[in-house]
Protein backbone atom coordinates (compact mmCIF):
# COMPACT_ATOMS: atom_id res chain seq x y z
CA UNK A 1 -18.43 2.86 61.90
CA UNK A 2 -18.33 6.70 62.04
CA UNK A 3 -14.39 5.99 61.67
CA UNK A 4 -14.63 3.58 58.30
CA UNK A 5 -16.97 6.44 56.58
CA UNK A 6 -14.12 9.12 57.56
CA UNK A 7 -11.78 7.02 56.00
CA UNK A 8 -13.98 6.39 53.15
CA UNK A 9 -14.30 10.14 52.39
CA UNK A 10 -11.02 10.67 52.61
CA UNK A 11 -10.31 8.40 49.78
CA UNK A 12 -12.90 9.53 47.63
CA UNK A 13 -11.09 12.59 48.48
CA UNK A 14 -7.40 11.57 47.37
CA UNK A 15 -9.37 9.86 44.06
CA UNK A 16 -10.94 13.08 42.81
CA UNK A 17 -7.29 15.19 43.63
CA UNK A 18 -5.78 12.65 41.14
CA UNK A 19 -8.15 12.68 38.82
CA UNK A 20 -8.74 16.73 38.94
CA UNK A 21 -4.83 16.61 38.79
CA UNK A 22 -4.62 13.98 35.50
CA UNK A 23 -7.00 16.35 34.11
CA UNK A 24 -5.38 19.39 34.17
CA UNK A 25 -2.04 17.60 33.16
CA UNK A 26 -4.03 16.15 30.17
CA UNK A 27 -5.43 19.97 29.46
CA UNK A 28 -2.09 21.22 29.74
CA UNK A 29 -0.51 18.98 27.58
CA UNK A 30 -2.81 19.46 25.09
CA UNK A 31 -3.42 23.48 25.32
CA UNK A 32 0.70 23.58 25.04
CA UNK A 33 1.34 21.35 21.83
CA UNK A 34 -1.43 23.41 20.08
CA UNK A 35 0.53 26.80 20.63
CA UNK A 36 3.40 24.71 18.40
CA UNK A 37 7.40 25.35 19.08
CA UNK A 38 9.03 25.22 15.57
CA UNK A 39 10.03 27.79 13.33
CA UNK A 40 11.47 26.73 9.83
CA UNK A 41 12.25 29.71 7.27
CA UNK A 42 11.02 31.72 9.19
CA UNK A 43 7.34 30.56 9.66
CA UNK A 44 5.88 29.56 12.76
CA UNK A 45 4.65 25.78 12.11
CA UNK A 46 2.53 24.80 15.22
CA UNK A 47 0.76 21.40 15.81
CA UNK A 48 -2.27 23.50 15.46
CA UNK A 49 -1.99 24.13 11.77
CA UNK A 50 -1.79 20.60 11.29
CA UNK A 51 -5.05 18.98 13.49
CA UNK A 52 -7.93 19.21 11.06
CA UNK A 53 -5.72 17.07 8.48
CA UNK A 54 -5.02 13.20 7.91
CA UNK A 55 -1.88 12.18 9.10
CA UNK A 56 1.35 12.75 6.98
CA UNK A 57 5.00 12.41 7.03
CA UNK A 58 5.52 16.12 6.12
CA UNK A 59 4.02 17.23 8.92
CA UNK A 60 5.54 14.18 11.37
CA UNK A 61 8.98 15.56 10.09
CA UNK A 62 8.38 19.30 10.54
CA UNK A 63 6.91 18.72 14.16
CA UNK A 64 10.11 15.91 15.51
CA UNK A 65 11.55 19.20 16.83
CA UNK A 66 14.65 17.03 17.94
CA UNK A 67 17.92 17.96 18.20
CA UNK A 68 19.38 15.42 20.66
CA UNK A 69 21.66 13.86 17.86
CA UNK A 70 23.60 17.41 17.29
CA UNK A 71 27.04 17.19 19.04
CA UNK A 72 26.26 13.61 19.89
CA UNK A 73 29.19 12.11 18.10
CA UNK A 74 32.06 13.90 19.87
CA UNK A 75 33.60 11.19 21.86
CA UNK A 76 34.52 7.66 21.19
CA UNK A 77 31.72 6.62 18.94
CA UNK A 78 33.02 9.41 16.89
CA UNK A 79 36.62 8.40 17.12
CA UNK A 80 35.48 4.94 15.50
CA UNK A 81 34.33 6.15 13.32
CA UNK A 82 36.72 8.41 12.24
CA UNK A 83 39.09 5.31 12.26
CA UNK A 84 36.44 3.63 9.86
CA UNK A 85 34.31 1.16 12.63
CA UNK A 86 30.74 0.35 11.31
CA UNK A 87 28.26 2.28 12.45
CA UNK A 88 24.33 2.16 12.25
CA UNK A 89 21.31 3.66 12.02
CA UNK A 90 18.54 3.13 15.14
CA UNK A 91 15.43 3.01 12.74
CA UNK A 92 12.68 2.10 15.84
CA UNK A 93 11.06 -1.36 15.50
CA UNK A 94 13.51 -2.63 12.78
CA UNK A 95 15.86 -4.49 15.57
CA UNK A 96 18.05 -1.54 15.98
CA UNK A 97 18.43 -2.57 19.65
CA UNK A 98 19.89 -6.01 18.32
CA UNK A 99 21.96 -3.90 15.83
CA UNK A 100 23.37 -1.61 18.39
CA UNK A 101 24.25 -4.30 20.59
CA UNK A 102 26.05 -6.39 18.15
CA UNK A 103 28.12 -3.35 16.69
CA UNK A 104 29.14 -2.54 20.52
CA UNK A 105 29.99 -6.12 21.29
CA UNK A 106 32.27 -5.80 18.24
CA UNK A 107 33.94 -2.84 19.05
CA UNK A 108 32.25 -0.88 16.52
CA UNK A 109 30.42 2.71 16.26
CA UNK A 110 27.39 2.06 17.83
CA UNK A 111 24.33 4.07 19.11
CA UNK A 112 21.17 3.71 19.40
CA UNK A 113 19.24 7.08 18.49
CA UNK A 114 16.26 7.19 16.75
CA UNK A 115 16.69 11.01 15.97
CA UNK A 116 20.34 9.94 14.62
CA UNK A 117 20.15 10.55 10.43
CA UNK A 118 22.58 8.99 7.78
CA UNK A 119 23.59 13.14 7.26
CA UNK A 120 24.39 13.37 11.59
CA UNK A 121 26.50 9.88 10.63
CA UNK A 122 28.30 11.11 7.72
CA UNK A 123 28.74 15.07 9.29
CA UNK A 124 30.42 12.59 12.72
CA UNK A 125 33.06 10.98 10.14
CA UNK A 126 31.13 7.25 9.54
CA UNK A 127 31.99 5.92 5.83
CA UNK A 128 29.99 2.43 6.44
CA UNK A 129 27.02 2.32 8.30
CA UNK A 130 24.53 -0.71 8.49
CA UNK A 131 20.88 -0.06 8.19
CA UNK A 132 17.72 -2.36 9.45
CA UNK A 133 14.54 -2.89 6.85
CA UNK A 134 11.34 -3.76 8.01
CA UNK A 135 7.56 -3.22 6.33
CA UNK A 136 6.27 -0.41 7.58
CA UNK A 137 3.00 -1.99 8.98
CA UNK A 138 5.20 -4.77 10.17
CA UNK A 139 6.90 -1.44 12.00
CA UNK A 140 3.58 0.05 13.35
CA UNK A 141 2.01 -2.80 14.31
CA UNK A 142 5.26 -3.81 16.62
CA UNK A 143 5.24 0.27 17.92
CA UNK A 144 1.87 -0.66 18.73
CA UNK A 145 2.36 -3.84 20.63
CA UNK A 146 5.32 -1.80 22.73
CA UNK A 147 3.39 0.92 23.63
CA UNK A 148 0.14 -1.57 24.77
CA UNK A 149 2.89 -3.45 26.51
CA UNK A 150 3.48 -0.75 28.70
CA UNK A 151 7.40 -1.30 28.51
CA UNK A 152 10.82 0.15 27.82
CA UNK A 153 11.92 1.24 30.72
CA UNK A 154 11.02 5.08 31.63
CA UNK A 155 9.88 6.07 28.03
CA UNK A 156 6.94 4.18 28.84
CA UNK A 157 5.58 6.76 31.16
CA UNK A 158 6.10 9.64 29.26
CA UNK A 159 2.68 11.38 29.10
CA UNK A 160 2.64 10.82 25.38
CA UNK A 161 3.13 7.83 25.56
CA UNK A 162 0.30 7.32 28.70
CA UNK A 163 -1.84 9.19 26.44
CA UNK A 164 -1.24 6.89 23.62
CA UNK A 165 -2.57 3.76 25.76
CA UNK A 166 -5.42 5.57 27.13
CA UNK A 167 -6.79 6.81 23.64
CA UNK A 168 -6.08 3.03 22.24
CA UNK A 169 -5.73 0.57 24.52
CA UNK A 170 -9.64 -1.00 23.60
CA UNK A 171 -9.79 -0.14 19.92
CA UNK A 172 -6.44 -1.83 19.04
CA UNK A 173 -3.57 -0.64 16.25
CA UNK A 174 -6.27 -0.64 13.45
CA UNK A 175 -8.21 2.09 15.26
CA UNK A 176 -5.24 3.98 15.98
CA UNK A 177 -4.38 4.00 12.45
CA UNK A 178 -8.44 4.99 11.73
CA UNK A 179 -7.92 7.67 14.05
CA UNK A 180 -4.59 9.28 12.25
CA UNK A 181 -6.15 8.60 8.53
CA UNK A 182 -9.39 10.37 9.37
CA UNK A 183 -9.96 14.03 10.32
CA UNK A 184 -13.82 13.25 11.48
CA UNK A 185 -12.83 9.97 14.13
CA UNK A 186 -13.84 11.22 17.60
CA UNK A 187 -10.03 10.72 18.54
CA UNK A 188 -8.31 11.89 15.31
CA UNK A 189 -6.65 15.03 17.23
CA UNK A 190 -5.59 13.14 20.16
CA UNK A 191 -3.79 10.46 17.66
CA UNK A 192 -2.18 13.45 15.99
CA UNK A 193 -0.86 14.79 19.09
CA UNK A 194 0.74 11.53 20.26
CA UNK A 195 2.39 10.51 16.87
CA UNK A 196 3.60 14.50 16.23
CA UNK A 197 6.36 15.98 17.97
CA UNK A 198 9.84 15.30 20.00
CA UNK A 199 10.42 11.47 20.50
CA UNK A 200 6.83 10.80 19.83
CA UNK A 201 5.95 7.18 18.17
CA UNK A 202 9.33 6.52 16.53
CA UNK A 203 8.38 3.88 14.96
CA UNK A 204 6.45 6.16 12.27
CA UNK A 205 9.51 7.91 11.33
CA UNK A 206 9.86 7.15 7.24
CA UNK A 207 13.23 6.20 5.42
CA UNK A 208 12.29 8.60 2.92
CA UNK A 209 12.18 11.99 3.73
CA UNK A 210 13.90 11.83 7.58
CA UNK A 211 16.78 9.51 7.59
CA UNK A 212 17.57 10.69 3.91
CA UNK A 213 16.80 12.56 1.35
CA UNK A 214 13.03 11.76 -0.14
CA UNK A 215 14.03 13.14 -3.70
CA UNK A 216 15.60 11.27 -6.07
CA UNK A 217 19.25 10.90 -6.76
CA UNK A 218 21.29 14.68 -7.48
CA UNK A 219 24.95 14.74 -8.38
CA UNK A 220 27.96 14.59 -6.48
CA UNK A 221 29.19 18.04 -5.79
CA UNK A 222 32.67 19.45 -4.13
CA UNK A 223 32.56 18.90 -0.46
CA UNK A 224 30.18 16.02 -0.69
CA UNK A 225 30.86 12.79 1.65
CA UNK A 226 30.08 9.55 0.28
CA UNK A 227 28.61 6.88 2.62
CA UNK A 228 28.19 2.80 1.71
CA UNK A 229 24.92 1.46 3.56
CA UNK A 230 24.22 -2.02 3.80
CA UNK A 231 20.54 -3.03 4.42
CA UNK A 232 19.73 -5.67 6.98
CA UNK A 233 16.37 -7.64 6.83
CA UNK A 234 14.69 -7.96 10.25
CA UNK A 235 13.28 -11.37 9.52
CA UNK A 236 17.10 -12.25 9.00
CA UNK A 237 18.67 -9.96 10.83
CA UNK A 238 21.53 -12.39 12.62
CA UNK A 239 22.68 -13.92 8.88
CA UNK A 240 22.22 -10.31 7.43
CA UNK A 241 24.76 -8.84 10.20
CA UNK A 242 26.85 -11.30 9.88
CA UNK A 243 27.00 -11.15 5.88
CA UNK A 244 27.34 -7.12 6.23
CA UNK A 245 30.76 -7.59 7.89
CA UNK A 246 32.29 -10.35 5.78
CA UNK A 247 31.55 -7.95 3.01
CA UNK A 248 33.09 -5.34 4.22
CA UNK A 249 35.97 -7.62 5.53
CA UNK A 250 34.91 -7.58 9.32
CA UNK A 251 34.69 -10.92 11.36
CA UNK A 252 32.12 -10.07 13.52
CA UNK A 253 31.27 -12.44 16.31
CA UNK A 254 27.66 -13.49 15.88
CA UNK A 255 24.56 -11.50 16.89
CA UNK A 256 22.56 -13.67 19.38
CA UNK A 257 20.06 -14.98 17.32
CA UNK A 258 17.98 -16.34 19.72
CA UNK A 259 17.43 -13.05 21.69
CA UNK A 260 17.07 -11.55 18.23
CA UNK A 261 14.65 -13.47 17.34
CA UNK A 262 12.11 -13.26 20.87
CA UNK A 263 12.24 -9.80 20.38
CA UNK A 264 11.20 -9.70 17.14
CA UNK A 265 8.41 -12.21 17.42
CA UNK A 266 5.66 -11.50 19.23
CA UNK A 267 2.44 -13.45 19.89
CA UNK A 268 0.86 -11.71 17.18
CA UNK A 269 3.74 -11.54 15.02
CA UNK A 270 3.34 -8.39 13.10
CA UNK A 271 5.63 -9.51 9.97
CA UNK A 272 2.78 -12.09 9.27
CA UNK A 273 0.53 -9.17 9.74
CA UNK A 274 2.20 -6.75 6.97
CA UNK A 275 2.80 -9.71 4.12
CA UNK A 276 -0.81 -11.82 4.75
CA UNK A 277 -4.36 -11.07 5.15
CA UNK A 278 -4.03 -10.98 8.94
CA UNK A 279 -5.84 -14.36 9.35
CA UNK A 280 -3.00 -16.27 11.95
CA UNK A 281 -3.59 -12.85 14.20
CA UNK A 282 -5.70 -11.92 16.67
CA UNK A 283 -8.80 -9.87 15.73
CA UNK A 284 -7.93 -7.46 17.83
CA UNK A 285 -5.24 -6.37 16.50
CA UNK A 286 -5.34 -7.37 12.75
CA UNK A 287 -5.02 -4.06 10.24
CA UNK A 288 -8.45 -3.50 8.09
CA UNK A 289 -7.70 -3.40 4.06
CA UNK A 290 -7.86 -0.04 3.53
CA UNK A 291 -5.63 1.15 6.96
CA UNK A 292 -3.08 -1.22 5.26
CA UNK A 293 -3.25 0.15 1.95
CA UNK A 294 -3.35 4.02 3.71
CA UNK A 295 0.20 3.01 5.24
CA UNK A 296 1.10 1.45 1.94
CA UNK A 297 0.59 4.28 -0.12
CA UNK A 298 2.44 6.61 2.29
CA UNK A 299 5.65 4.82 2.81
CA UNK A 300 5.73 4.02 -0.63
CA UNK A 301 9.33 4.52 -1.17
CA UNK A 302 10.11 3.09 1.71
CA UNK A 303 8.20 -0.34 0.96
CA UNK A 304 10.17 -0.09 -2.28
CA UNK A 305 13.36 0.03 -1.05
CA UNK A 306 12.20 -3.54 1.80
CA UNK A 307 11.08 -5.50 -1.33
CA UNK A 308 14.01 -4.44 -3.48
CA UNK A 309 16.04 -5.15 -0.55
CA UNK A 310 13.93 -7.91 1.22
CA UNK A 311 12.42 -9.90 -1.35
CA UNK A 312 11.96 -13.54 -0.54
CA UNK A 313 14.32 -12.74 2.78
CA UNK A 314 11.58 -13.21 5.11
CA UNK A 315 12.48 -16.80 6.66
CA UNK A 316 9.86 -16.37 9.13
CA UNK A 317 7.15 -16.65 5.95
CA UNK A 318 9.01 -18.06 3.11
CA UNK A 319 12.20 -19.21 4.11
CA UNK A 320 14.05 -16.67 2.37
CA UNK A 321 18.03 -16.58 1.42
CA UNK A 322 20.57 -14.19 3.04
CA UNK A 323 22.64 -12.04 1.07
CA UNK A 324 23.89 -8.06 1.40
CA UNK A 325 22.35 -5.19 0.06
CA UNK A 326 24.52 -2.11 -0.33
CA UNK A 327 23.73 1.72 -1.68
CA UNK A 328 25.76 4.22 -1.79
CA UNK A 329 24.59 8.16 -0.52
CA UNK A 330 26.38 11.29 -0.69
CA UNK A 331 25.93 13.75 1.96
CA UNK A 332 26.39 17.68 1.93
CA UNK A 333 28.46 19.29 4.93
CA UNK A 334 25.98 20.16 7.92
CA UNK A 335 23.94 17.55 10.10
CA UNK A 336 20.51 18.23 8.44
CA UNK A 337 18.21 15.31 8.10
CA UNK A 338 16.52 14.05 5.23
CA UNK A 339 19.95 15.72 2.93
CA UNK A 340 22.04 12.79 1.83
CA UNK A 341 20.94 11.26 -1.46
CA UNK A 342 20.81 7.75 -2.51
CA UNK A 343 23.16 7.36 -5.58
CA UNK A 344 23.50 3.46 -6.26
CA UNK A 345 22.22 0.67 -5.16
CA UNK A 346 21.85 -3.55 -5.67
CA UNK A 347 22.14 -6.78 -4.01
CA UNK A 348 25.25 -8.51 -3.60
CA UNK A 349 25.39 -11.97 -2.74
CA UNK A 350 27.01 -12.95 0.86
């Protein structure tokens, strides 16, 4: 007896050290974002500054604090595409990990970095580069359902990412997106901090503004590279790959549709989500009117460019036809994001 309540203590014991121990890691965490590690022009720009505000992609940008796509292109990827391979933007939750496997299986410039902008691309020598569209609640609600999933090999169990379950896990996506749209929600900080910062909620990361330039179209100067971007629909990703390389004269061997399709098609399939009122969801994780519209308004440009680009393409809903969608950018010497400019841009028929 006297030995079970021994025992006994002595896990109560090893429970409180690893709680005490979470808690100061959470404390930590918290008490270090807040001092902020950025300085742009000059001025300090701290996560701090930002806490007592809604969520926006200004400050998302200005806290990524990433620079693991500098340099990255210095070996073969580079040398494709220097020799003119296809390359790609990873835009998170889009299918980029379908995208970056088919390019590789084809022998072309693939990667599959979310920090990676069309200006790092064109800097690296890439004159074609394919690009996924998805809605961008379609985009959050799947960043959602990966995070609750608790997958994705170690990024998973980054603390951030830990956080993120334990601030969210009961209230679903639409609470999450509560808690970033309003400064007075009990957890309205602790969404900031896991959405702000280095490889933090990728899947937030706008079109408009990061991977490109978020102003409108500026004139082609001296020293300028010019870069042809093909869009690629998520719903029809497999036709849309395949269409993107006849185009451009490439016979690529076909994506694998099926695996393409699992992994974009969930349960609670969150293109269904974005283009309905949410009623073939779960409650749980269906997105109130005004969170949708809150997203809607903020990725504007970016919700443009899927229905300009995506329009009736969603096969999953409508049944949609395939075809490629091409733009042209220019981008300035230097790899800094959100420089290269759309120019042109229209569908052409597969």
């Amino acid at each position: 007896m006297r030995s079970r309540q021994v025992s006994k203590v002595v896990v109560m014991f090893i429970v409180a050290l690893v709680l005490a121990a979470a808690s100061a890691r959470r404390k930590r965490y918290y008490d270090g974002e807040k001092q902020g590690r950025r300085h742009d022009g000059g001025q300090h720009t701290s996560l701090q500054h930002y806490l007592s505000s809604p969520f926006n992609l200004t400050a998302l940008v200005a806290l990524r604090e990433d620079n693991s796509c500098t340099g990255m292109f210095n070996g073969k990827v580079k040398n494709k595409m220097l020799q003119g391979k296809i390359a790609n933007l990873a835009i998170a939750r889009t299918g980029s990990d379908s995208v970056s496997k088919a390019l590789r299986a084809n022998s072309q410039a693939a990667h599959h970095n979310h920090d990676c902008t069309l200006s790092h691309l064109a800097n690296a020598g890439a004159k074609r580069v394919v690009v996924s569209l998805r809605d961008p609640v379609a985009r959050i609600i799947s960043g959602y359902q990966r995070r609750m999933s608790n997958s994705g090999r170690g990024k998973s169990q980054k603390f951030a990412n830990a956080e993120f379950r334990r601030l969210f896990s009961a209230g679903g996506v639409d609470d999450f997106i509560s808690a970033l749209r309003l400064p007075d929600h009990p957890r309205h900080k602790g969404a900031l901090m896991v959405t702000y910062g280095q490889k933090r909620q990728s899947y937030m990361l706008p079109l408009f503004g990061f991977y490109w330039a978020s102003s409108n179209e500026r004139s082609q100067e001296k020293g300028d590279i010019t870069v042809e971007v093909r869009f690629l629909c998520t719903a029809t990703l497999s036709a849309d790959f395949s269409a993107a390389g006849t185009a451009w004269g490439v016979d690529f061997e076909p994506m694998d549709a099926s695996a393409q399709n699992n992994k974009h098609r969930s349960a609670v399939y969150s293109d269904v989500v974005a283009s309905t009122s949410g009623n073939k969801t779960s409650h749980s994780l269906v997105m109130s009117v005004e969170n949708r519209a809150w997203i809607t308004e903020i990725y504007k440009r970016d919700l443009e460019l899927v229905d300009e680009h995506c329009s009736g393409h969603d096969t999953a809903v409508m049944g949609g036809q395939h075809g490629s969608s091409v733009a042209v950018f220019v981008c300035p010497a230097g790899e800094n994001p959100g420089t290269c400019h759309m120019q042109g841009r229209g569908r052409q028929a597969a």
